[in-house]
PDB file of N, CA and C in Angstrom:
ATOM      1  N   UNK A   1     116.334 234.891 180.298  1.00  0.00           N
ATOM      2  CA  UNK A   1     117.346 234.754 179.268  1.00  0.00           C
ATOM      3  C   UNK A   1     116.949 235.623 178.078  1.00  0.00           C
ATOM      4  N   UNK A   2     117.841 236.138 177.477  1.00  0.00           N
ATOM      5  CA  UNK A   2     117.801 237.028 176.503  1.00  0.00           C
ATOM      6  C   UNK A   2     117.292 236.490 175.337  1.00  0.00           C
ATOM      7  N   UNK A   3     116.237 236.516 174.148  1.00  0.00           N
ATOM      8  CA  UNK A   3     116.287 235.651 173.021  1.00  0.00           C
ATOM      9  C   UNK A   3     116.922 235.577 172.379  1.00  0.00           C
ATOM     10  N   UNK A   4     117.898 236.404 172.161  1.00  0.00           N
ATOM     11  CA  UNK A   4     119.764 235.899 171.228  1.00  0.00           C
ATOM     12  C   UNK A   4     120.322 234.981 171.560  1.00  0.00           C
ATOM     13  N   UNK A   5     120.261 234.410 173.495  1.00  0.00           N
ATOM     14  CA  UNK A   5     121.071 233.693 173.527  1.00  0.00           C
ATOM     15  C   UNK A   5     121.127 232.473 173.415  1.00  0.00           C
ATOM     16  N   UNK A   6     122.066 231.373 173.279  1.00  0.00           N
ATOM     17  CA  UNK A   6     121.799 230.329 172.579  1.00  0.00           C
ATOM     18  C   UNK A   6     121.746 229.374 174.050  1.00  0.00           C
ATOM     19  N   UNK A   7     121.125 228.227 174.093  1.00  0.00           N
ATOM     20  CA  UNK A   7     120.816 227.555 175.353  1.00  0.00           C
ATOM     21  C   UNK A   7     122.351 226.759 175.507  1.00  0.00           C
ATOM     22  N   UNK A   8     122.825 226.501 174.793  1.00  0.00           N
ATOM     23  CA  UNK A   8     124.411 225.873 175.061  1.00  0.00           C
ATOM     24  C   UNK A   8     124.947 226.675 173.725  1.00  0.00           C
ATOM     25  N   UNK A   9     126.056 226.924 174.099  1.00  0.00           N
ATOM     26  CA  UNK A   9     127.570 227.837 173.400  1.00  0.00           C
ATOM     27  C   UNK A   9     127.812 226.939 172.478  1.00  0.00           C
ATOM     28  N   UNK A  10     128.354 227.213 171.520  1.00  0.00           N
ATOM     29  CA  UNK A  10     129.475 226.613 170.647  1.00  0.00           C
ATOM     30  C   UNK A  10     131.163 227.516 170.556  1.00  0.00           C
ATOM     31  N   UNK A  11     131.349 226.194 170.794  1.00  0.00           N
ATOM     32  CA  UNK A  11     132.750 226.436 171.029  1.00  0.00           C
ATOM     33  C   UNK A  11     133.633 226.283 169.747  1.00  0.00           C
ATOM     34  N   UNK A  12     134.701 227.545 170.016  1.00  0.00           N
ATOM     35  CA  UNK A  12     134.994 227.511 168.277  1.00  0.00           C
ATOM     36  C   UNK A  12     136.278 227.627 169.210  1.00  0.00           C
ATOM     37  N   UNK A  13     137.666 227.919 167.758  1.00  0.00           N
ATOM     38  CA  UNK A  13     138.771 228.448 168.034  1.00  0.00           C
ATOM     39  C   UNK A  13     139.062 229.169 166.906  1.00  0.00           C
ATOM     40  N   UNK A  14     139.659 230.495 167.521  1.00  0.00           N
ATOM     41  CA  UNK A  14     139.926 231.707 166.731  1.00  0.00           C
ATOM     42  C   UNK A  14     141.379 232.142 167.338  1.00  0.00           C
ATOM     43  N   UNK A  15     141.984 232.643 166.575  1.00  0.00           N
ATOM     44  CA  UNK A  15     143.083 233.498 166.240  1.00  0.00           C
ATOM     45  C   UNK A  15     144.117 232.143 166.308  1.00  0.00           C
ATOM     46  N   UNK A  16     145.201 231.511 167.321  1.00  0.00           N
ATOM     47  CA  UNK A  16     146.379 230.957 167.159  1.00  0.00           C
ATOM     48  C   UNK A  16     145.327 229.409 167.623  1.00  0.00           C
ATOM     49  N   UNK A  17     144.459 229.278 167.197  1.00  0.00           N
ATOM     50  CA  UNK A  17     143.769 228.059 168.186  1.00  0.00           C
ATOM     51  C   UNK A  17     143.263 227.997 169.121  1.00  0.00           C
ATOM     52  N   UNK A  18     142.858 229.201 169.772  1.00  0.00           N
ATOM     53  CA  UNK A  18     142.745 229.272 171.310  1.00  0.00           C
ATOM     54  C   UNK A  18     140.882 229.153 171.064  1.00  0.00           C
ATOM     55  N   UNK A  19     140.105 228.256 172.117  1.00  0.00           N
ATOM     56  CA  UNK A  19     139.126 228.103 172.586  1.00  0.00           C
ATOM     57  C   UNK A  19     138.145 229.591 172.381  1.00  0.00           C
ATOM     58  N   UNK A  20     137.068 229.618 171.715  1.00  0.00           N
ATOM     59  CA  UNK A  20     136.274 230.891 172.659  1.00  0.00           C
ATOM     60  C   UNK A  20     134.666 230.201 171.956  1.00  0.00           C
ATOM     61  N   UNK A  21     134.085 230.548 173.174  1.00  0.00           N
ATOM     62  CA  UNK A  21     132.377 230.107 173.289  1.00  0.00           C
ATOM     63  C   UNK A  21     131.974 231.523 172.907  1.00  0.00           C
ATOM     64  N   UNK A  22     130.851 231.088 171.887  1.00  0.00           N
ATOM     65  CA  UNK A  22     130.231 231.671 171.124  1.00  0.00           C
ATOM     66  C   UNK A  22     128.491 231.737 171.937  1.00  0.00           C
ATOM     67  N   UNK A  23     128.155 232.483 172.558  1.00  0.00           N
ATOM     68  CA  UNK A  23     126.761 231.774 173.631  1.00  0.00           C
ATOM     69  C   UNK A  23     125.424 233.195 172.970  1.00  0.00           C
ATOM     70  N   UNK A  24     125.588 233.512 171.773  1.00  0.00           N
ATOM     71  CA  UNK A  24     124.433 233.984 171.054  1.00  0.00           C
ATOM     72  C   UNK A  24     124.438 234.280 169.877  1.00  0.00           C
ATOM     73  N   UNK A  25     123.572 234.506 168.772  1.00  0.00           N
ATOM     74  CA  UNK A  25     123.343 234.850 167.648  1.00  0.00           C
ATOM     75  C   UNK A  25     124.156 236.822 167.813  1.00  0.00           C
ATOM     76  N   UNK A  26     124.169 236.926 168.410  1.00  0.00           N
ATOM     77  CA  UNK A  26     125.125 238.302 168.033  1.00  0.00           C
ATOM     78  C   UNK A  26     126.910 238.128 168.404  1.00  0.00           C
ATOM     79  N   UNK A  27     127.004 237.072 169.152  1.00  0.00           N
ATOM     80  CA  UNK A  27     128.323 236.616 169.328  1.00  0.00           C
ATOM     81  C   UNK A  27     128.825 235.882 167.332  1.00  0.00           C
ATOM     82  N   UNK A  28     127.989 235.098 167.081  1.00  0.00           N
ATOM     83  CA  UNK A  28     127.878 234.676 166.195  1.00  0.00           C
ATOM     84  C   UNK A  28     128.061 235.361 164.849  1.00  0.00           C
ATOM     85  N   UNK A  29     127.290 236.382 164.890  1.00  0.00           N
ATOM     86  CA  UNK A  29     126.944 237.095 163.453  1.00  0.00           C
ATOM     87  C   UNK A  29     128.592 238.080 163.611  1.00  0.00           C
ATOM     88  N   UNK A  30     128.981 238.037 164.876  1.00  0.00           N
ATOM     89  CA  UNK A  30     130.104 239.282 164.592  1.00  0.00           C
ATOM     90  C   UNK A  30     131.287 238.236 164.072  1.00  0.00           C
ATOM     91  N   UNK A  31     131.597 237.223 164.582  1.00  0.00           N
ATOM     92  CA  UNK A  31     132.666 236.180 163.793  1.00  0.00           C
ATOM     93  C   UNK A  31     131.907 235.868 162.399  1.00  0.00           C
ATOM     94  N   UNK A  32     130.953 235.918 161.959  1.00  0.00           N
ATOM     95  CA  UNK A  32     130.839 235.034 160.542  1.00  0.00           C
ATOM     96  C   UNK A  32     131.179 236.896 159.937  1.00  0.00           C
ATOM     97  N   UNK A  33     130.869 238.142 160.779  1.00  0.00           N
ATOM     98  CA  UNK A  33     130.773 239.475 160.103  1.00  0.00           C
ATOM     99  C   UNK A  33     132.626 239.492 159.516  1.00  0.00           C
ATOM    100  N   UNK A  34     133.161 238.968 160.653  1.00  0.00           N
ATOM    101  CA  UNK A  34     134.934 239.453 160.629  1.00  0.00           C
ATOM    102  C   UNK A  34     135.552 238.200 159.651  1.00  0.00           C
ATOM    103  N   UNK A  35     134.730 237.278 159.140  1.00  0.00           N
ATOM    104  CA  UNK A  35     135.497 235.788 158.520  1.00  0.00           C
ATOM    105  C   UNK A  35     135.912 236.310 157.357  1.00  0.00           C
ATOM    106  N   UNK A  36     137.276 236.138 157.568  1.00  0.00           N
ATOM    107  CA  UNK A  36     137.792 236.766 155.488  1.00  0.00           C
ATOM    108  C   UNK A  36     136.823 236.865 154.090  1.00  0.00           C
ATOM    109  N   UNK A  37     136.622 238.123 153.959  1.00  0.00           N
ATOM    110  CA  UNK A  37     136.075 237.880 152.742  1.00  0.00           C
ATOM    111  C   UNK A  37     136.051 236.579 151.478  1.00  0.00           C
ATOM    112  N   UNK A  38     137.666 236.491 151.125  1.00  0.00           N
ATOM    113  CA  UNK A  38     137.742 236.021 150.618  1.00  0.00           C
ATOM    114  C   UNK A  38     137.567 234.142 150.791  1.00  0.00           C
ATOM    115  N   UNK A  39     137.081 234.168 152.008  1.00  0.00           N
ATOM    116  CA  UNK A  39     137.235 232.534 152.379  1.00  0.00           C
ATOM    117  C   UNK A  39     135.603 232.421 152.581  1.00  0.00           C
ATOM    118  N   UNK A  40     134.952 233.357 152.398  1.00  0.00           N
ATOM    119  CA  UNK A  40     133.091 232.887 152.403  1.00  0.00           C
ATOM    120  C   UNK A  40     132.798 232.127 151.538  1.00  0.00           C
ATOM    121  N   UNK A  41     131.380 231.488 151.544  1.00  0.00           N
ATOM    122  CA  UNK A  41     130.750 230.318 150.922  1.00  0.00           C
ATOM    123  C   UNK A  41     129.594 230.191 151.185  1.00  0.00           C
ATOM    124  N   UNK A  42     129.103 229.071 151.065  1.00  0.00           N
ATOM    125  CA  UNK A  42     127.243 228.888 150.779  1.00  0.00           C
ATOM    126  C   UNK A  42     126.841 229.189 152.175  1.00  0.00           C
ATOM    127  N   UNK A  43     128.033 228.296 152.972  1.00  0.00           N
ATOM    128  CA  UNK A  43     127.721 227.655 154.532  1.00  0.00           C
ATOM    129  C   UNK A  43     128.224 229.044 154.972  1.00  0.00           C
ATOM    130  N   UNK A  44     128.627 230.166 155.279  1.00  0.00           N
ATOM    131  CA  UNK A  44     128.670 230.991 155.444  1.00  0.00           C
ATOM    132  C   UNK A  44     127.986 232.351 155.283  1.00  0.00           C
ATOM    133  N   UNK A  45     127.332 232.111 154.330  1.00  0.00           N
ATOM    134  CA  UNK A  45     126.088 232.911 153.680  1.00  0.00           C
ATOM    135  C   UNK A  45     124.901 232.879 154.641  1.00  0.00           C
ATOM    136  N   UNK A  46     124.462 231.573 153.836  1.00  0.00           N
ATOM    137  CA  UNK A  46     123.314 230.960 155.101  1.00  0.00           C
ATOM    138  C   UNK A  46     123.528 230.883 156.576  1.00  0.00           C
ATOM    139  N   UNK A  47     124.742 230.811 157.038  1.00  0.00           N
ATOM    140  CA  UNK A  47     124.981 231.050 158.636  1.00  0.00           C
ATOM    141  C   UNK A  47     124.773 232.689 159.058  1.00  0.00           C
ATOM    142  N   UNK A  48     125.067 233.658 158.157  1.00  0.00           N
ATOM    143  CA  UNK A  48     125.139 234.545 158.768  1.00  0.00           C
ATOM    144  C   UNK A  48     123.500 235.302 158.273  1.00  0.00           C
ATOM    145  N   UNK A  49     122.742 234.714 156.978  1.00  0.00           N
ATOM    146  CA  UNK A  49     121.749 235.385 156.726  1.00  0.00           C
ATOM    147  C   UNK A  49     120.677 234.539 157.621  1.00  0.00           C
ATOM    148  N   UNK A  50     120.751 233.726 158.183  1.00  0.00           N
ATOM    149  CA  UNK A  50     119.720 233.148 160.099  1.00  0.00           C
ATOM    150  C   UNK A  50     119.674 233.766 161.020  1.00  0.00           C
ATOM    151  N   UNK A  51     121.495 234.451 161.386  1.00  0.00           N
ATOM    152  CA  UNK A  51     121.744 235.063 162.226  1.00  0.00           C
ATOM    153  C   UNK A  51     121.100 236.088 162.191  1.00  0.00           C
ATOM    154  N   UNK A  52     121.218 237.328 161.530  1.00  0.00           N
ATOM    155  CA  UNK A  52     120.487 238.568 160.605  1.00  0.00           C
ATOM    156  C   UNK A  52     118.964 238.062 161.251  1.00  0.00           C
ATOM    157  N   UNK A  53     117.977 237.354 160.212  1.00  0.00           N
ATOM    158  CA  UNK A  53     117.142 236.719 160.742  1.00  0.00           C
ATOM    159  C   UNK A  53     116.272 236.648 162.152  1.00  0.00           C
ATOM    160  N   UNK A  54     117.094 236.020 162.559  1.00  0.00           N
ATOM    161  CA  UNK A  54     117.077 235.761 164.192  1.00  0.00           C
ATOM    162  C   UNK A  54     117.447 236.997 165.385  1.00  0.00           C
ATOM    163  N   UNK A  55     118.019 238.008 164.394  1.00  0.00           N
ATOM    164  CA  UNK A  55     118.348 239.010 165.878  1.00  0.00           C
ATOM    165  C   UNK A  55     117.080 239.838 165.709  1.00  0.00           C
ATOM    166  N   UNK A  56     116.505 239.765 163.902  1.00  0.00           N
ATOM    167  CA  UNK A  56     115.307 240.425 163.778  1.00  0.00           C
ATOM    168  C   UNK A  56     114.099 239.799 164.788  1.00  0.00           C
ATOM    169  N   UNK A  57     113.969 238.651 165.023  1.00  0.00           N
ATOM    170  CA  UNK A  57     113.083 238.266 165.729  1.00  0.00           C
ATOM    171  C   UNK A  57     112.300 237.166 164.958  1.00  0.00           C
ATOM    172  N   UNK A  58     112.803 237.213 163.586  1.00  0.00           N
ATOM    173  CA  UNK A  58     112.194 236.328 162.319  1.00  0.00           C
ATOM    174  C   UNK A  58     112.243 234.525 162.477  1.00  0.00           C
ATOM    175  N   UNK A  59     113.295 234.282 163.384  1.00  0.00           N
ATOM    176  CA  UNK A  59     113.623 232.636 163.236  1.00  0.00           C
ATOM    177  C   UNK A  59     114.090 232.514 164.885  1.00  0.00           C
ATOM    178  N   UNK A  60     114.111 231.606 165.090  1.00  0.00           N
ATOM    179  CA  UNK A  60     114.858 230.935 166.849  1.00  0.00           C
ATOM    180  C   UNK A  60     115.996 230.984 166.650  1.00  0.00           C
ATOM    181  N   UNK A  61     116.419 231.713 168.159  1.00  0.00           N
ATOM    182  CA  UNK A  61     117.651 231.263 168.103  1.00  0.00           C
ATOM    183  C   UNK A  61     118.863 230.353 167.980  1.00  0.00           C
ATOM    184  N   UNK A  62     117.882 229.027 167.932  1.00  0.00           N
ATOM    185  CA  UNK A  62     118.578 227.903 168.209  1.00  0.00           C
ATOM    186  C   UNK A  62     118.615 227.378 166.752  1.00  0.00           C
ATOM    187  N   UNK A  63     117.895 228.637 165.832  1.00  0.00           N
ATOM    188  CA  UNK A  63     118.206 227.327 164.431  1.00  0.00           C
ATOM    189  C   UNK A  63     119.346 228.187 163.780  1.00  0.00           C
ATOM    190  N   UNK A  64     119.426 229.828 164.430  1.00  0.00           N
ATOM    191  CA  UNK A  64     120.788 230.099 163.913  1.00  0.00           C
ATOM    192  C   UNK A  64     122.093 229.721 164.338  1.00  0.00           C
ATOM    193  N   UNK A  65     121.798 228.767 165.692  1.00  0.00           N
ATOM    194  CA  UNK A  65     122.353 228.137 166.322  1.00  0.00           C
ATOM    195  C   UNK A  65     123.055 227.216 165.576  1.00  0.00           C
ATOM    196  N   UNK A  66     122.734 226.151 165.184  1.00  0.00           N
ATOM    197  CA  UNK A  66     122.722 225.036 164.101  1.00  0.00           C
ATOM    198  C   UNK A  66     123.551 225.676 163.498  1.00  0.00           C
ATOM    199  N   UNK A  67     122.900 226.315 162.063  1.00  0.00           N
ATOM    200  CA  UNK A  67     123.942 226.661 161.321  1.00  0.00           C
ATOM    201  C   UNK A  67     124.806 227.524 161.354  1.00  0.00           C
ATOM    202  N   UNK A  68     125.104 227.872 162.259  1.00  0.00           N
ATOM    203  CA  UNK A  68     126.155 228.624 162.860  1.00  0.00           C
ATOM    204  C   UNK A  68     126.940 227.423 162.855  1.00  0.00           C
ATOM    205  N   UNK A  69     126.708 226.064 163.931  1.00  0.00           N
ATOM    206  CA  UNK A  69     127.811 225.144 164.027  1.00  0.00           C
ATOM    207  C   UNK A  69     127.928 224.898 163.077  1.00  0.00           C
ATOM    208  N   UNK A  70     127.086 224.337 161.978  1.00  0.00           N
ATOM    209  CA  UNK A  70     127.464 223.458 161.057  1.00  0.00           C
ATOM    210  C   UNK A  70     128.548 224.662 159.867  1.00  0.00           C
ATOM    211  N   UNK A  71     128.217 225.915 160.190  1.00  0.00           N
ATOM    212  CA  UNK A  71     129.013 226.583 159.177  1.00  0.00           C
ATOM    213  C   UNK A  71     130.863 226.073 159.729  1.00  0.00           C
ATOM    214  N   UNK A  72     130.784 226.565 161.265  1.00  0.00           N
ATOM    215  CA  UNK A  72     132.248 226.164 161.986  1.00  0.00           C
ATOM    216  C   UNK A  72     132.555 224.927 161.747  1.00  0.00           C
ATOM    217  N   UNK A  73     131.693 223.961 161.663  1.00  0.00           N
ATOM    218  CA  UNK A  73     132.263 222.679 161.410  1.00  0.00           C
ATOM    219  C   UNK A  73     132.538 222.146 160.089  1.00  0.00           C
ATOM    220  N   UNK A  74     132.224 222.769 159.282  1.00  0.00           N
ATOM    221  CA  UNK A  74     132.544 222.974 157.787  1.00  0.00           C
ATOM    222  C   UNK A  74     133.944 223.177 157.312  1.00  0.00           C
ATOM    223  N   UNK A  75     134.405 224.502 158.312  1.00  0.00           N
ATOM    224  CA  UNK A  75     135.703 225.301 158.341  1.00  0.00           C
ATOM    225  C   UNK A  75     136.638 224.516 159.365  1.00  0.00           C
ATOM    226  N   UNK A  76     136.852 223.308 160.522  1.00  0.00           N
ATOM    227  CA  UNK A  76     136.831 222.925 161.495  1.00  0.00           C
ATOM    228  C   UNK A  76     137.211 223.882 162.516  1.00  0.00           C
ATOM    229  N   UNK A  77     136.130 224.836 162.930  1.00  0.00           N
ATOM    230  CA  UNK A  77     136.333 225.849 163.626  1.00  0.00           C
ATOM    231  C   UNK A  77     136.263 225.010 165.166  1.00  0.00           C
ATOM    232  N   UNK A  78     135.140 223.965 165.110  1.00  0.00           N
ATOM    233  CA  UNK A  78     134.623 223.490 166.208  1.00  0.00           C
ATOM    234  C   UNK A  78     135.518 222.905 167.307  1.00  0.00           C
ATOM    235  N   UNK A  79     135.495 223.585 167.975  1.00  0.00           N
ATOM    236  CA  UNK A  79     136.629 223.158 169.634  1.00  0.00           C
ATOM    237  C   UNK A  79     135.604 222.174 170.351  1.00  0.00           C
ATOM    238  N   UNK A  80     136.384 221.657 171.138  1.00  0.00           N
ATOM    239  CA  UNK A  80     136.136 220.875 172.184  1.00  0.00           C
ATOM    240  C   UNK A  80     135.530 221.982 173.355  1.00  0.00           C
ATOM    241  N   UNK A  81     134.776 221.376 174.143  1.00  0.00           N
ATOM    242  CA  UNK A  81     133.951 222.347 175.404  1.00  0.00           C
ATOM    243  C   UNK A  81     134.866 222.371 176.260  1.00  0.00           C
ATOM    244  N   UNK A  82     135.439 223.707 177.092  1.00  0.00           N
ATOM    245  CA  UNK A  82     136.252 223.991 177.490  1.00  0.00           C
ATOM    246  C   UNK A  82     136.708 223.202 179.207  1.00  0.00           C
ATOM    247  N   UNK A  83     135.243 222.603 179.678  1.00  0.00           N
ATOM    248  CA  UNK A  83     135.863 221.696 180.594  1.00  0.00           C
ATOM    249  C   UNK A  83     136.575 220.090 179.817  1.00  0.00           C
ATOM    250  N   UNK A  84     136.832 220.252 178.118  1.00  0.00           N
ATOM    251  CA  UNK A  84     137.528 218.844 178.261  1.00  0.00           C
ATOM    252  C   UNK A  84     138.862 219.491 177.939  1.00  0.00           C
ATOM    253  N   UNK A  85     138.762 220.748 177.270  1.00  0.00           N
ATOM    254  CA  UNK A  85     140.303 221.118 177.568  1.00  0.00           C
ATOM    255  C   UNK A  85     140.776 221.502 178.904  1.00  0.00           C
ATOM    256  N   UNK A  86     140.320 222.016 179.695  1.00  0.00           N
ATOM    257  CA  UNK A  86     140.497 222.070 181.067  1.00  0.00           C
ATOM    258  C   UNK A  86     141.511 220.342 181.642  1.00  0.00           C
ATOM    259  N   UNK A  87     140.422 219.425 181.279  1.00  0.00           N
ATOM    260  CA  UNK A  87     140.684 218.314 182.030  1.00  0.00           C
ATOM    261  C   UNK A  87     141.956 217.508 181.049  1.00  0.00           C
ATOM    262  N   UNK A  88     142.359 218.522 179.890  1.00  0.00           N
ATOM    263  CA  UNK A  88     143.456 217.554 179.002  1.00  0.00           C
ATOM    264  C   UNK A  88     144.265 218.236 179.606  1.00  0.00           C
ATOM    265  N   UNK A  89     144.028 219.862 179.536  1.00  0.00           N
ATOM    266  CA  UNK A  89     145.278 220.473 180.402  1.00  0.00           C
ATOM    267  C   UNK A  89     145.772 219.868 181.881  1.00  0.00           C
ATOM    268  N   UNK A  90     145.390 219.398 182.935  1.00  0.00           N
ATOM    269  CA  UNK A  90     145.253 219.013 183.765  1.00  0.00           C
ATOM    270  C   UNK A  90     145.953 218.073 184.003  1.00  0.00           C
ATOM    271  N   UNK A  91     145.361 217.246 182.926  1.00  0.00           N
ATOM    272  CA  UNK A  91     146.027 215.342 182.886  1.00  0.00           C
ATOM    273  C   UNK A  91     147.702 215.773 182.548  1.00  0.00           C
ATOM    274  N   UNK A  92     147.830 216.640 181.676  1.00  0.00           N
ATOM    275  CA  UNK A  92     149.210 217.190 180.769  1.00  0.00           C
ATOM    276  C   UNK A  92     149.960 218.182 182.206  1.00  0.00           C
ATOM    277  N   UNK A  93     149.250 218.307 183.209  1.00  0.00           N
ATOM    278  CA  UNK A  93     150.579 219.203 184.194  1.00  0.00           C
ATOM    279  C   UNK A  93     150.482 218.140 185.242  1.00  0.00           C
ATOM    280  N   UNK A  94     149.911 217.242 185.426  1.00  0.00           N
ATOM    281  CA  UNK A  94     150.117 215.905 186.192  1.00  0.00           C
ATOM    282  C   UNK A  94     151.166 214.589 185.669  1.00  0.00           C
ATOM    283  N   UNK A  95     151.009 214.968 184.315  1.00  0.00           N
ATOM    284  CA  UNK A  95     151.913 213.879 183.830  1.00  0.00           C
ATOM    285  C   UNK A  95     152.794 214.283 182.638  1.00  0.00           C
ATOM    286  N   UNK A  96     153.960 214.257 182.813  1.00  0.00           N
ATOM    287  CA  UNK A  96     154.673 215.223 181.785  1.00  0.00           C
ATOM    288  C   UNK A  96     154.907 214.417 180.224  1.00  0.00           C
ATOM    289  N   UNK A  97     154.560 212.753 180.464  1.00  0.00           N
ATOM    290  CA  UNK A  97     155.138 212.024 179.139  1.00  0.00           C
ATOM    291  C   UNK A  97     153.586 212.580 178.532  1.00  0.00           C
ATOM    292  N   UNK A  98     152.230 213.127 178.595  1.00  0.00           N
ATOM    293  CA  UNK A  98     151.198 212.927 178.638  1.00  0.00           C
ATOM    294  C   UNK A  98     151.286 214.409 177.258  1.00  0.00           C
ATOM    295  N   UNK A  99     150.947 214.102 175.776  1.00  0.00           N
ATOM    296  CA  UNK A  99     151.038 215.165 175.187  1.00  0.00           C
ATOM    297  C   UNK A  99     149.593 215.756 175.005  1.00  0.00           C
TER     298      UNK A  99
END
């Protein structure tokens, strides 16, 4: 395994809501790189100056890990893991009253 990558993904949602796993500190640093200027903050700072950090070789990946989530969960970026949307989608084409 690569040392960028993170041992479990975080799952965010970007653009209209749609799901996407985030599975390293360079997956990571390029969404906190593209997050509106104008909508940065502390938790955004510090998420992306770990990341930085961590691709240097300076910190684990898993603690830019962390605040990586905790920055998304700040913003409620944080999705559900894509086998429980899988299994809502599922339940929802099996049962149509089912929203």
């Amino acid at each position: 395994m690569k040392p960028d990558m993170f041992k479990q993904p975080v799952f965010i949602l970007v653009g209209l809501g749609f799901p996407a796993e985030v599975r390293s500190v360079m997956d990571a640093y390029r969404h906190l790189v593209e997050w509106p200027a104008a909508l940065r903050d502390n938790a955004h700072s510090v998420a992306l100056k770990a990341c930085g950090a961590a691709l240097r070789g300076e910190i684990e990946a898993e603690t830019a890990r962390g605040l990586f989530a905790a920055f998304a969960e700040k913003h409620d970026l944080l999705a559900p893991e894509t086998n429980v949307i899988a299994a809502s989608r599922l339940r929802r084409d099996r049962d149509p009253h089912v929203r």
